[in-house]
C-alpha atoms as a PDB file:
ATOM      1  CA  UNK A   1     111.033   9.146  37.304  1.00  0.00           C
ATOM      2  CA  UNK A   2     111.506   8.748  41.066  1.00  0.00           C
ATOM      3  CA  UNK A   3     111.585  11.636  42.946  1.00  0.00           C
ATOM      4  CA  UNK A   4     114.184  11.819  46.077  1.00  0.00           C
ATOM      5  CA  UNK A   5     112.676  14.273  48.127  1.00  0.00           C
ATOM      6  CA  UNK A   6     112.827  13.972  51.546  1.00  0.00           C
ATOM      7  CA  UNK A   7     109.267  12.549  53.608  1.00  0.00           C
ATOM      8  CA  UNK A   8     108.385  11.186  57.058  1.00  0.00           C
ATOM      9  CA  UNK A   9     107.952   7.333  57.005  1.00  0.00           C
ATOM     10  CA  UNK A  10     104.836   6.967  55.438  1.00  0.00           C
ATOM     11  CA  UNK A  11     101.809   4.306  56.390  1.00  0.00           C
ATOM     12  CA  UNK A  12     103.073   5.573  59.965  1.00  0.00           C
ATOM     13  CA  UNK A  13      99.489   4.168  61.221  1.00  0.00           C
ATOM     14  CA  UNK A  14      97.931   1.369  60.943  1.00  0.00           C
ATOM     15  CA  UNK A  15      94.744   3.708  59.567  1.00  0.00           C
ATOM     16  CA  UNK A  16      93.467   3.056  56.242  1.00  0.00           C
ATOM     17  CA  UNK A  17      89.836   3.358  55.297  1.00  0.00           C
ATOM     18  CA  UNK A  18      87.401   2.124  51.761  1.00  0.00           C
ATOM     19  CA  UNK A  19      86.793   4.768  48.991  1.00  0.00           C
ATOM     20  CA  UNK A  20      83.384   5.862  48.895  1.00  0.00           C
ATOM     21  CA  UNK A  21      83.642   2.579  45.987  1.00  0.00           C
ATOM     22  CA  UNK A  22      83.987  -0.666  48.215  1.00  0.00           C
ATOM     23  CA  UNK A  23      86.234  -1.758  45.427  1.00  0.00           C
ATOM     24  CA  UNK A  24      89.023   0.386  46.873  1.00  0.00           C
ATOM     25  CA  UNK A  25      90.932   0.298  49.980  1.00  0.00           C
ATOM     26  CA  UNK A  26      93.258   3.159  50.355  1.00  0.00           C
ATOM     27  CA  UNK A  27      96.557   3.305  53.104  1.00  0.00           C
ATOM     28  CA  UNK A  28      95.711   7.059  54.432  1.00  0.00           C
ATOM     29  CA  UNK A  29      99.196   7.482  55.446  1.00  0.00           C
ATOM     30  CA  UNK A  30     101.525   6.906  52.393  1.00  0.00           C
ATOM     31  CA  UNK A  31     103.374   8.911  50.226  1.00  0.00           C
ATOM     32  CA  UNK A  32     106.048   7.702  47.906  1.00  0.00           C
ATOM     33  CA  UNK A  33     105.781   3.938  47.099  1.00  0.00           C
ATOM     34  CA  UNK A  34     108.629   2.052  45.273  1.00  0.00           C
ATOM     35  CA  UNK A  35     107.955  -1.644  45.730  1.00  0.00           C
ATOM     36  CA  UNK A  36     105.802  -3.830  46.798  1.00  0.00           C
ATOM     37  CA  UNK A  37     105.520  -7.580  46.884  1.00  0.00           C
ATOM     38  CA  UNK A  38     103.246 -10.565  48.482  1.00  0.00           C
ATOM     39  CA  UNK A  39     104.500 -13.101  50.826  1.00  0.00           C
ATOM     40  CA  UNK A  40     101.649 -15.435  51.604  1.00  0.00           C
ATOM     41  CA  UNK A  41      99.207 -13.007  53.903  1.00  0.00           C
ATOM     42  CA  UNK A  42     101.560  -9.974  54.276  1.00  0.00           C
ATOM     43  CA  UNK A  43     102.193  -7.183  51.713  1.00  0.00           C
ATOM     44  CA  UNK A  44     105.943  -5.467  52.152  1.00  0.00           C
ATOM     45  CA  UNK A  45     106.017  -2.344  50.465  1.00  0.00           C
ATOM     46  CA  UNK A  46     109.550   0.050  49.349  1.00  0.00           C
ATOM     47  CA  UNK A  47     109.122   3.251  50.577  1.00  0.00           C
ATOM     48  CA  UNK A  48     110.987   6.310  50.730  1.00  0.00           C
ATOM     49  CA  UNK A  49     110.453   6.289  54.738  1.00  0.00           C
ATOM     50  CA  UNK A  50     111.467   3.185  55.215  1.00  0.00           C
ATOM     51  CA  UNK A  51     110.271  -0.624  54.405  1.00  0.00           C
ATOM     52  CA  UNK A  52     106.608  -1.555  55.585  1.00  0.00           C
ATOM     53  CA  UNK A  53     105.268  -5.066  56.015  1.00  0.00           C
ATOM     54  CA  UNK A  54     100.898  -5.220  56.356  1.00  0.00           C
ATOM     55  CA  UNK A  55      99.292  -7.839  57.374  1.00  0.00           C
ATOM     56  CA  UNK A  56      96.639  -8.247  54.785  1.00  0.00           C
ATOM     57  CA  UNK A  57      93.684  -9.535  57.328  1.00  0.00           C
ATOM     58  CA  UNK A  58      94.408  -7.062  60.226  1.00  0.00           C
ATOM     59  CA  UNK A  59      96.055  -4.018  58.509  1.00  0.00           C
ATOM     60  CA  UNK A  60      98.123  -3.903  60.972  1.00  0.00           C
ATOM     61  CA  UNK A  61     101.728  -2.635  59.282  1.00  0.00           C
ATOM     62  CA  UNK A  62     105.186  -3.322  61.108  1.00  0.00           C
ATOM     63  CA  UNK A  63     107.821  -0.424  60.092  1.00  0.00           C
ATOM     64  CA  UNK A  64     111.405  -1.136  59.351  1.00  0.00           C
ATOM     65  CA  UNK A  65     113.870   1.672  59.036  1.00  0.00           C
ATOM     66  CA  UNK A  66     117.614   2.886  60.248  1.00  0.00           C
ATOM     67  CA  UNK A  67     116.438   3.813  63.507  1.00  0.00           C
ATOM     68  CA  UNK A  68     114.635   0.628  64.690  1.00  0.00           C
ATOM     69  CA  UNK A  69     116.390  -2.417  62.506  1.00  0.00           C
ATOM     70  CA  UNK A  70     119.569  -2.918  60.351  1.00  0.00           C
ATOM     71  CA  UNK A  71     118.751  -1.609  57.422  1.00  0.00           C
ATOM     72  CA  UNK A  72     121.339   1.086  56.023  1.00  0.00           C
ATOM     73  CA  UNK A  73     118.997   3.640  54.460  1.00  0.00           C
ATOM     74  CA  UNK A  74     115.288   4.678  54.628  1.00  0.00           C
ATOM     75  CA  UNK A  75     115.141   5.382  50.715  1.00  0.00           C
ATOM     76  CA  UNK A  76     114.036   1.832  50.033  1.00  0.00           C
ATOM     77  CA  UNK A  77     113.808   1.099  45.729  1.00  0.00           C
ATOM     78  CA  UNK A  78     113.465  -2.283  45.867  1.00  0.00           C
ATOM     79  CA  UNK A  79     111.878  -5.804  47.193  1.00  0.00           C
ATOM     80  CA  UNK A  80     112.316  -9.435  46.454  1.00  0.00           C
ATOM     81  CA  UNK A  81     111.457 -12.421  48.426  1.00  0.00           C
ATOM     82  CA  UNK A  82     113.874 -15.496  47.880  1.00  0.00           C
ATOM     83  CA  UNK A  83     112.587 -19.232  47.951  1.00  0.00           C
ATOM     84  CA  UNK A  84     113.577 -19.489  51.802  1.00  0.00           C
ATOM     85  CA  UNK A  85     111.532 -16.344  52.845  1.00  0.00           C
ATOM     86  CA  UNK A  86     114.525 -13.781  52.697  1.00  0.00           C
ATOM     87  CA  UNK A  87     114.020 -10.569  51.869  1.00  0.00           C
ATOM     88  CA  UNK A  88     116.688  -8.897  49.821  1.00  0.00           C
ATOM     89  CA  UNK A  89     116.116  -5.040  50.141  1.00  0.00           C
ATOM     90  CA  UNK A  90     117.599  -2.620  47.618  1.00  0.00           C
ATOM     91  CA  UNK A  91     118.525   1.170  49.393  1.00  0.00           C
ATOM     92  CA  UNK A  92     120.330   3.962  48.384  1.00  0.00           C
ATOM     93  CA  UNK A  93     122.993   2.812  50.639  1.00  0.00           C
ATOM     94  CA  UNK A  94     123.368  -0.773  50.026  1.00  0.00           C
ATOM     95  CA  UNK A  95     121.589  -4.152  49.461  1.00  0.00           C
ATOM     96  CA  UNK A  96     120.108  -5.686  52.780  1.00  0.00           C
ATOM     97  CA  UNK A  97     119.253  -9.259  53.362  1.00  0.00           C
ATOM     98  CA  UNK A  98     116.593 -10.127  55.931  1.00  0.00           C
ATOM     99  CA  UNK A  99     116.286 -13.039  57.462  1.00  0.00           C
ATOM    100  CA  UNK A 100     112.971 -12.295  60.231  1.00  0.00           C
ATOM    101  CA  UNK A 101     115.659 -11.148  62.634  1.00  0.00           C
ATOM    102  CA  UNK A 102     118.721 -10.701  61.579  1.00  0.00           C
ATOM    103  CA  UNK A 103     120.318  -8.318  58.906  1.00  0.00           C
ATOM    104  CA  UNK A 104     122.848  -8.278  56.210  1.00  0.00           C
ATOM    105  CA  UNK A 105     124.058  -5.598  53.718  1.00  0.00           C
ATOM    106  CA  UNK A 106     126.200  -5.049  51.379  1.00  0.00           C
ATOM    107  CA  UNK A 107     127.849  -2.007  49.525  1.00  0.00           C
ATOM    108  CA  UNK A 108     130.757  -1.555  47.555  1.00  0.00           C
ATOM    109  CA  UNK A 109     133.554  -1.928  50.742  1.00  0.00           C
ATOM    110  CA  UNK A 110     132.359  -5.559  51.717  1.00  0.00           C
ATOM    111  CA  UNK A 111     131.197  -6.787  48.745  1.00  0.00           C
ATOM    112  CA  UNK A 112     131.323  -7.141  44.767  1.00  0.00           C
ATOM    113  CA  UNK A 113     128.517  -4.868  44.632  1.00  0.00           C
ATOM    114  CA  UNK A 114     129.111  -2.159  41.988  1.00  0.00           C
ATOM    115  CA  UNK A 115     127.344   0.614  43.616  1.00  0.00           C
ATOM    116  CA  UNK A 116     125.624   1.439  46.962  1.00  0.00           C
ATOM    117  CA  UNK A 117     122.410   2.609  45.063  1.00  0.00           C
ATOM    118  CA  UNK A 118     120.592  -0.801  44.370  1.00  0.00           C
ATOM    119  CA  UNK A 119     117.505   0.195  42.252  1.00  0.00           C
ATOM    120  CA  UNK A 120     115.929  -3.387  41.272  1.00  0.00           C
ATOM    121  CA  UNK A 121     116.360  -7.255  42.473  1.00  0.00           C
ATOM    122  CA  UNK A 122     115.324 -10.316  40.757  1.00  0.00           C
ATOM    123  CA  UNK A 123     115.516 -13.561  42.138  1.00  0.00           C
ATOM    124  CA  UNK A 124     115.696 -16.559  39.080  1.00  0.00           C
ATOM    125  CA  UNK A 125     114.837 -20.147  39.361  1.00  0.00           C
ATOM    126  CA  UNK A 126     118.662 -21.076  40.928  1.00  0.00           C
ATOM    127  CA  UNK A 127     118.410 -18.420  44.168  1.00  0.00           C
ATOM    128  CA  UNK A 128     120.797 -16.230  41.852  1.00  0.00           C
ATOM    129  CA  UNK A 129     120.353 -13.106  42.690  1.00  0.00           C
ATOM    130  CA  UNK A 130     120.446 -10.011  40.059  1.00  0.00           C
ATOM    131  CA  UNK A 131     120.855  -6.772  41.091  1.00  0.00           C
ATOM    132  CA  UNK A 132     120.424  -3.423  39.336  1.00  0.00           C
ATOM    133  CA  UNK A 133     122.336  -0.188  40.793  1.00  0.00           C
ATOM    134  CA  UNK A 134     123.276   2.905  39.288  1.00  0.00           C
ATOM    135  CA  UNK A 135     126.903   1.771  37.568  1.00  0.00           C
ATOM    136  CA  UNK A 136     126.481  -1.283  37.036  1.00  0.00           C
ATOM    137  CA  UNK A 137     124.147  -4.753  37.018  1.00  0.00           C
ATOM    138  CA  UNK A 138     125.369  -7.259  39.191  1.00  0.00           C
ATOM    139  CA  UNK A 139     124.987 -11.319  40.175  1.00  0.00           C
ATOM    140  CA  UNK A 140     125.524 -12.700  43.530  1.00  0.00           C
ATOM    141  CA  UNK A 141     125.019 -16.335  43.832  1.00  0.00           C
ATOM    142  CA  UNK A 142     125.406 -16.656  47.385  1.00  0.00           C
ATOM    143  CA  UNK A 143     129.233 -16.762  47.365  1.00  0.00           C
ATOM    144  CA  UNK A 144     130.572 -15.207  43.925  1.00  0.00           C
ATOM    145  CA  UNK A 145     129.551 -11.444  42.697  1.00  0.00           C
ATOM    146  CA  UNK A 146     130.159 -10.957  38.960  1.00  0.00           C
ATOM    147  CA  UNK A 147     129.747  -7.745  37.293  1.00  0.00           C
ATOM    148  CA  UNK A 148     128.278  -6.474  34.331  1.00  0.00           C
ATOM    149  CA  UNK A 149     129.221  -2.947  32.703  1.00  0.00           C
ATOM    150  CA  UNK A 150     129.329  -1.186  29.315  1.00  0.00           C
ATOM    151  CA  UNK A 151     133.051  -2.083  29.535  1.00  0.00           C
ATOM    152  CA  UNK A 152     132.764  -5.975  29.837  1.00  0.00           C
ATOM    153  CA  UNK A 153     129.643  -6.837  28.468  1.00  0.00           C
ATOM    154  CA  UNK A 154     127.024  -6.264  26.049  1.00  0.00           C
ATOM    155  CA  UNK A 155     125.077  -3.744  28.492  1.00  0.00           C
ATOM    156  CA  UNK A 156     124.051  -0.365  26.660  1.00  0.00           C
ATOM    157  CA  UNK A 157     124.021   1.686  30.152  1.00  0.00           C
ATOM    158  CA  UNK A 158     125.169   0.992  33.533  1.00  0.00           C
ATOM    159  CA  UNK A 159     121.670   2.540  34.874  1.00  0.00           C
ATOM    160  CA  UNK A 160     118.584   0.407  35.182  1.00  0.00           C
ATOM    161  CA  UNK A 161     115.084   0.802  35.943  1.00  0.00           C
ATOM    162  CA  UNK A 162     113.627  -2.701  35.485  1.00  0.00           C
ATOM    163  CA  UNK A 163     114.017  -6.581  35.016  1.00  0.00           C
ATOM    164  CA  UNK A 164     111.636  -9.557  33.979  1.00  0.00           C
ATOM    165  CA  UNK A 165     112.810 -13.030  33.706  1.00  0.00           C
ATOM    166  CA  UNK A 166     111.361 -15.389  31.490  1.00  0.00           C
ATOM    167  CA  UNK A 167     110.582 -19.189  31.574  1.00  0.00           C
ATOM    168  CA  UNK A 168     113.936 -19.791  30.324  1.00  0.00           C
ATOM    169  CA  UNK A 169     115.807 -17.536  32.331  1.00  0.00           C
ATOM    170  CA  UNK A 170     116.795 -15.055  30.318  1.00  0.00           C
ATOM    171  CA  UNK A 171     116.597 -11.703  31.845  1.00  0.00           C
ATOM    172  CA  UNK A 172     115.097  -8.683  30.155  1.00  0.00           C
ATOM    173  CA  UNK A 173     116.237  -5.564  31.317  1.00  0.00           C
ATOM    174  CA  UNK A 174     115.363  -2.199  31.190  1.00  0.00           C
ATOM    175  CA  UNK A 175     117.807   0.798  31.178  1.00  0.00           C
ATOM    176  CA  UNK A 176     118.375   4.716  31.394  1.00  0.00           C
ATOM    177  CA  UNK A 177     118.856   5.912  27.819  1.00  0.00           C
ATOM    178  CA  UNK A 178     120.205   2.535  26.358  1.00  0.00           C
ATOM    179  CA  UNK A 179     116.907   0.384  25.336  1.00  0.00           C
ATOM    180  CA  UNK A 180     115.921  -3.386  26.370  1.00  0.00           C
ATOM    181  CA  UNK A 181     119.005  -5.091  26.906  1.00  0.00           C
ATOM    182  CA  UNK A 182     118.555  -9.502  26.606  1.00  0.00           C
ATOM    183  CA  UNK A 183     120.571 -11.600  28.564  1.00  0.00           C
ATOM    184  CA  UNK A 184     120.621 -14.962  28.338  1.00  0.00           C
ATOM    185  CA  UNK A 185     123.662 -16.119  30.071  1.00  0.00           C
ATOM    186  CA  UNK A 186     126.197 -16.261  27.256  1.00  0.00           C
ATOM    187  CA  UNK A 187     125.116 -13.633  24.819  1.00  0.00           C
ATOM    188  CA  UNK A 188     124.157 -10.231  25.170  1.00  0.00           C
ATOM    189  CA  UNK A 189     120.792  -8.724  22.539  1.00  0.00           C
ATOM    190  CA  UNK A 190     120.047  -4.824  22.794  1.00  0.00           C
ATOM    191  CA  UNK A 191     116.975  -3.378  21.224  1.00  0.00           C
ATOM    192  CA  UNK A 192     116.909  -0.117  20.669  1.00  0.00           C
ATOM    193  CA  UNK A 193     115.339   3.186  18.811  1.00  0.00           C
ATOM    194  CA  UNK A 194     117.965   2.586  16.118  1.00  0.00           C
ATOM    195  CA  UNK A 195     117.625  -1.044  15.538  1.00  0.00           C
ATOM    196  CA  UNK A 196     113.589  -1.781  16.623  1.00  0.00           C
ATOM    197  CA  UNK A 197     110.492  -0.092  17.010  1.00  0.00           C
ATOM    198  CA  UNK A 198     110.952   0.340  20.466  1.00  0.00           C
ATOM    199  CA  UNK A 199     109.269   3.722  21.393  1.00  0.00           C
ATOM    200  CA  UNK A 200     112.161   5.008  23.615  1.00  0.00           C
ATOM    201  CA  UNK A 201     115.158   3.607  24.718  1.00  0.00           C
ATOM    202  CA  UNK A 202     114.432   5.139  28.670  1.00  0.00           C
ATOM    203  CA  UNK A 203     112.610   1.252  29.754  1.00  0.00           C
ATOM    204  CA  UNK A 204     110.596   1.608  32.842  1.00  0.00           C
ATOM    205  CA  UNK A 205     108.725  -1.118  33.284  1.00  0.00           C
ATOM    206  CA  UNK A 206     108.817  -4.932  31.761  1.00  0.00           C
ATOM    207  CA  UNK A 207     106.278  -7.944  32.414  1.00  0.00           C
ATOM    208  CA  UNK A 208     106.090 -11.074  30.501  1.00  0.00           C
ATOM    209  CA  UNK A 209     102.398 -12.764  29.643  1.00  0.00           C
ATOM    210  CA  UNK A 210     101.867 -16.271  29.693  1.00  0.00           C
ATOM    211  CA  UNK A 211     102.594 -16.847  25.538  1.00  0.00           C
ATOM    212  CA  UNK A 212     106.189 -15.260  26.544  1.00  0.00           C
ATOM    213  CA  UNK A 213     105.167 -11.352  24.852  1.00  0.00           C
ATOM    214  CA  UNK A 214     107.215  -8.618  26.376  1.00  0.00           C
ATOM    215  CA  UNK A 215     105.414  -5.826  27.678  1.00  0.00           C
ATOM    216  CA  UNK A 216     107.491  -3.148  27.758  1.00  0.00           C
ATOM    217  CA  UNK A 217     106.562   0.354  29.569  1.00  0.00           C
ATOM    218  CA  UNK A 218     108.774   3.579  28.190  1.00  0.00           C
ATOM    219  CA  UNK A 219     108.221   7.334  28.056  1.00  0.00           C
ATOM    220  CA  UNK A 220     106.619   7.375  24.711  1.00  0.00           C
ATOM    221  CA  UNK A 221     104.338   4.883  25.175  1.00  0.00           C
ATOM    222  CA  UNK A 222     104.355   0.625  25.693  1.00  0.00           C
ATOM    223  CA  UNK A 223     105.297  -1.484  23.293  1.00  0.00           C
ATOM    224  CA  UNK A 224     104.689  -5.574  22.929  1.00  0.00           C
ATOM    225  CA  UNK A 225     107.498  -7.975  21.739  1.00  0.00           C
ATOM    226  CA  UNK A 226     106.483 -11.088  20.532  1.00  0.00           C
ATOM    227  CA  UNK A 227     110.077 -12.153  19.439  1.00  0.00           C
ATOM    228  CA  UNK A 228     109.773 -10.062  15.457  1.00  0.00           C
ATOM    229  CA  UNK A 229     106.779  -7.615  15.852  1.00  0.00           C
ATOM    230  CA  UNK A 230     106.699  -4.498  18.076  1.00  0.00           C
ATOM    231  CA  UNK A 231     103.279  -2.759  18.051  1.00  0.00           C
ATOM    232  CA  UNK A 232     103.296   0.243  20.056  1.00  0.00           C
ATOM    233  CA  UNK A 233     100.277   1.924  22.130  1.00  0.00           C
ATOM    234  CA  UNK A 234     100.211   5.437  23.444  1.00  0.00           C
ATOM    235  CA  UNK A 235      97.292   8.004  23.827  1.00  0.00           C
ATOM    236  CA  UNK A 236      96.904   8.845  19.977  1.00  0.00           C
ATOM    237  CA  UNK A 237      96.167   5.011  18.762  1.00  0.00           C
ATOM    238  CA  UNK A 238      94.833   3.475  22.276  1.00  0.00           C
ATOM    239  CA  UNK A 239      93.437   4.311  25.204  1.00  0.00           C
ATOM    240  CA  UNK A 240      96.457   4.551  27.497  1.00  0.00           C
ATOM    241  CA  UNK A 241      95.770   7.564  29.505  1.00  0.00           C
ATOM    242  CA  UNK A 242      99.493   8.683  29.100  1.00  0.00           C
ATOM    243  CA  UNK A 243     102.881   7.992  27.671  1.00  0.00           C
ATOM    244  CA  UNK A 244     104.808   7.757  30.394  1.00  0.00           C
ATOM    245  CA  UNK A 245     104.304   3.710  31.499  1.00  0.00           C
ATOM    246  CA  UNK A 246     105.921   3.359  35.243  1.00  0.00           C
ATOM    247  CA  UNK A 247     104.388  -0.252  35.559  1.00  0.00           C
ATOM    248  CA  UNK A 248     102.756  -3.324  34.105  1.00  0.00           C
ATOM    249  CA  UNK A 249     101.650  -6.190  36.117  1.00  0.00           C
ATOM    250  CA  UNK A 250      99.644  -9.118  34.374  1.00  0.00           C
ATOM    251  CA  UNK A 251      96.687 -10.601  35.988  1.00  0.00           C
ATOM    252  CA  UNK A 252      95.467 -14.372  36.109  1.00  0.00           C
ATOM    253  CA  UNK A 253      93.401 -13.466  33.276  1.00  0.00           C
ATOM    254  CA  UNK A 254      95.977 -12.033  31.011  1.00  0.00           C
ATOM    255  CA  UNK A 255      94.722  -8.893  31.717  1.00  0.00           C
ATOM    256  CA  UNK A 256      97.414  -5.739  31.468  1.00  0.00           C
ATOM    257  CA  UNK A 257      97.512  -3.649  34.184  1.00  0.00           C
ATOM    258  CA  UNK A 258      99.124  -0.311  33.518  1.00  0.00           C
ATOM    259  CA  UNK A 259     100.585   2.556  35.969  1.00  0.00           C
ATOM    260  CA  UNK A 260     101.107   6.141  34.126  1.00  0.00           C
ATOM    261  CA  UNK A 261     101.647   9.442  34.999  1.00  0.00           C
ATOM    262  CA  UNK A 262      97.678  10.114  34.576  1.00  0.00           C
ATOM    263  CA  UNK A 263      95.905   6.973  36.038  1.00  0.00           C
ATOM    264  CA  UNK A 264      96.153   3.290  35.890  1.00  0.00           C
ATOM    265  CA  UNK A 265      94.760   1.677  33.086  1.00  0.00           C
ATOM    266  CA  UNK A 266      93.475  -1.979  32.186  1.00  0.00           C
ATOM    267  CA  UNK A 267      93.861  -3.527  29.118  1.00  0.00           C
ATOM    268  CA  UNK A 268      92.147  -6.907  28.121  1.00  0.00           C
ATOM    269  CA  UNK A 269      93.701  -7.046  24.751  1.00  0.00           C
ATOM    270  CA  UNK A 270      90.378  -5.077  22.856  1.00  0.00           C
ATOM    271  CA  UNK A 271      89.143  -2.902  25.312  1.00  0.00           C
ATOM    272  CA  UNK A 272      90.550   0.061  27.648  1.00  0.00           C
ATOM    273  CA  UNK A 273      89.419   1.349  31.230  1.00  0.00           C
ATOM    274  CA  UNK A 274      91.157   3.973  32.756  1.00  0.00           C
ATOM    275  CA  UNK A 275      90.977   4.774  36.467  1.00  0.00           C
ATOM    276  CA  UNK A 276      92.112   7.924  38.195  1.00  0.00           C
ATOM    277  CA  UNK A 277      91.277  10.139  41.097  1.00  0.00           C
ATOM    278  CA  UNK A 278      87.912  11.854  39.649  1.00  0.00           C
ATOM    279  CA  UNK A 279      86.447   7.910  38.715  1.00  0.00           C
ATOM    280  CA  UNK A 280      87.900   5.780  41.505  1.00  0.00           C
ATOM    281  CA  UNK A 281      89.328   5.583  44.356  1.00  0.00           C
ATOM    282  CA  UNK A 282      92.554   5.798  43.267  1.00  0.00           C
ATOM    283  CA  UNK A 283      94.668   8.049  45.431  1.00  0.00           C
ATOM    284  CA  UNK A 284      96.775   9.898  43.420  1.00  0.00           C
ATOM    285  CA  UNK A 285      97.437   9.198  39.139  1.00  0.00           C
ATOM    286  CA  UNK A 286     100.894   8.878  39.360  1.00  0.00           C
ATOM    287  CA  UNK A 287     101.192   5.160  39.900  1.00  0.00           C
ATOM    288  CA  UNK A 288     104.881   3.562  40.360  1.00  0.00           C
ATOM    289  CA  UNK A 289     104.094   0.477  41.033  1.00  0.00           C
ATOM    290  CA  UNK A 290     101.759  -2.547  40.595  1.00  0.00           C
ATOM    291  CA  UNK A 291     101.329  -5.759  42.557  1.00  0.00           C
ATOM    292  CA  UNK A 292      98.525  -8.703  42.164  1.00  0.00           C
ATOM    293  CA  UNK A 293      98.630 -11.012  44.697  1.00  0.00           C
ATOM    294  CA  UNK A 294      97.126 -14.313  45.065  1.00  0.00           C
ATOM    295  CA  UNK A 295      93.727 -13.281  45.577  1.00  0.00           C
ATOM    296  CA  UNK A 296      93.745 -10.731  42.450  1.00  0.00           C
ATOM    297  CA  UNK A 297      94.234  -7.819  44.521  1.00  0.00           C
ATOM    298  CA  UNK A 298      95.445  -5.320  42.726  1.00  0.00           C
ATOM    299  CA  UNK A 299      98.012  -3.451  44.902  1.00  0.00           C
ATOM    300  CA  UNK A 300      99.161   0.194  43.635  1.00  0.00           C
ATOM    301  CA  UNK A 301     102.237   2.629  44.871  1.00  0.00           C
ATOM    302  CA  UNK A 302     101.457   5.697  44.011  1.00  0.00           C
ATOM    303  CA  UNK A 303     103.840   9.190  43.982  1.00  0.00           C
ATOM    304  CA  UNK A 304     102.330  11.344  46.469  1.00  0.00           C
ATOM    305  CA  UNK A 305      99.241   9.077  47.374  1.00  0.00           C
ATOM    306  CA  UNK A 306     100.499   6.364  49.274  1.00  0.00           C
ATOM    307  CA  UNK A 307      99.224   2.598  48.671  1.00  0.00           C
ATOM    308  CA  UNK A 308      96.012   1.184  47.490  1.00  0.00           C
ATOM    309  CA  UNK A 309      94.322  -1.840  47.077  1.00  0.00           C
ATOM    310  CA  UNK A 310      91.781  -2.385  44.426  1.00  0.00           C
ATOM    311  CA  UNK A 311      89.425  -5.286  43.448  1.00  0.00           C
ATOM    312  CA  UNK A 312      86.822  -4.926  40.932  1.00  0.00           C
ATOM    313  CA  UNK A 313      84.396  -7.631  42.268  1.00  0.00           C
ATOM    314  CA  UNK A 314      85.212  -5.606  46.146  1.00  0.00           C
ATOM    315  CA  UNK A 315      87.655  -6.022  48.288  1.00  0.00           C
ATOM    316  CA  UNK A 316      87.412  -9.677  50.289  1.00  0.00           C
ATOM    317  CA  UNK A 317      86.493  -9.110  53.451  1.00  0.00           C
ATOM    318  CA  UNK A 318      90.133 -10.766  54.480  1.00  0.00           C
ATOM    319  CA  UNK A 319      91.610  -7.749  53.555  1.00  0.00           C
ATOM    320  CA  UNK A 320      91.387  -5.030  55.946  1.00  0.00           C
END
């Protein structure tokens, strides 16, 4: 789903500019977005150039990559922001841990880490850490590192793509090729093509609404879990623009937000609204990721179109 390939940092200005629709606000710099998440009144956003930081009411972005700070690779997958304001940075080569000024990482020679390539980070309600790479998942809870594999634990892949945790703390988990894997701290639940009605057992993309459904993005489609049913939308039965579901984010409202290979879609439950390029200001349909922050801001990572901001009563004027 992600693409590697080489690009300059991206957002390398501070220009952005509104879509012809003052409900968009497009970064005219970016390419490849991987992550993004809100910390009061700054946006950082994962990118394959490095990590970004915007200040939501000047625009003004501060880069972060191996030449100018300590993090260990430019390819940045992932984000999370820990109760004390640390940022915990997953890379290709290793997890970082930012502090404001100084910098941590760990790989696999200085730490329990099972693999340099760190491709999600959640953060639960205890500061424990839980980290995704590409053989293996991981916990670090400040001090210890415990591993889980297919070998020790209930896992279905060693390869991950995506994590929610619910009210209860158990974590959802999305893999490469073996389903939604639950985890609730003792026992191990994997849903699969075999045993469910999950769509496809390659999991993208998870969110959780407020009556504890799972949303659950795949590449045939996305599919809700309310504990024993599993209806399933895709472009045949729905309006969902495409199959391929890279991201859901959940509004205020309950409303879904989608990313897909063709355009982002909205979903209030009844009704669909699709945006892409030739409708909106959307930058480019491939969208990766999907933020809302506290002003219902919808943030959007895009493949080759960099970072947008949308708001369908306009963007406040506090955001630049």
């Amino acid at each position: 789903m992600k693409k590697l390939t080489f690009l300059f940092i991206v957002l390398a200005s501070s220009m952005f500019c509104y879509a012809e629709n003052p409900q968009w606000l497009n970064f005219t710099n970016g390419n490849q977005v991987n992550a993004i998440v809100e910390e009061a009144n700054t946006m950082w956003v994962g990118t394959v150039g490095g990590l970004v930081s915007i200040d939501k009411t000047t625009g003004d972005p501060t880069f972060y990559n191996r030449a100018n700070s300590g993090l260990p690779s430019n390819h940045v997958y992932s984000v999370a922001i820990d109760g004390s304001g640390i940022k915990w940075i997953g890379t290709r080569y290793g997890l970082a841990k930012f502090d404001g000024t100084n910098w941590t990482v760990y790989n696999t020679t200085n730490s329990g880490l099972p693999d340099n390539e760190v491709h999600l980070i959640a953060i639960d309600g205890s500061g424990i850490k839980w980290i995704g790479t590409e053989d293996g998942f991981a916990k670090f809870d400040r001090t210890n590192w415990t591993v889980y594999n297919t070998t020790n634990s209930g896992l279905p892949s060693n390869y991950f793509w995506s994590i929610a945790i619910d009210e209860s703390g158990t974590k959802w988990i999305g893999t490469d090729g073996g389903g939604l894997a639950k985890f609730d701290g003792t026992n191990w639940t994997v849903y699969n093509t075999n045993n469910s009605d999950l769509p496809d057992n390659d999991v993208w993309s998870i969110a959780i609404d407020a009556s504890g459904n799972k949303w659950i993005g795949t590449s045939r489609g996305l599919a809700k879990f309310d504990g024993t049913n599993w209806p399933v939308y895709n472009p045949t039965n729905s309006g969902l623009p495409d199959n391929n579901v890279f991201s859901i984010a959940i509004d205020g409202s309950g409303i879904k937000w989608i990313g897909t290979r063709y355009g982002l879609a909205k979903f209030d439950g009844t009704n669909w609204i699709v945006y892409n390029t030739t409708n909106s200001g959307l930058p480019d349909n491939e969208v990766h990721l999907i933020a809302i922050d506290g002003s219902g801001n919808k943030w959007i990572g895009t493949e080759f179109g960099g970072l947008a901001a949308f708001n369908e009563n306009g963007i406040p004027s506090n955001v630049k």
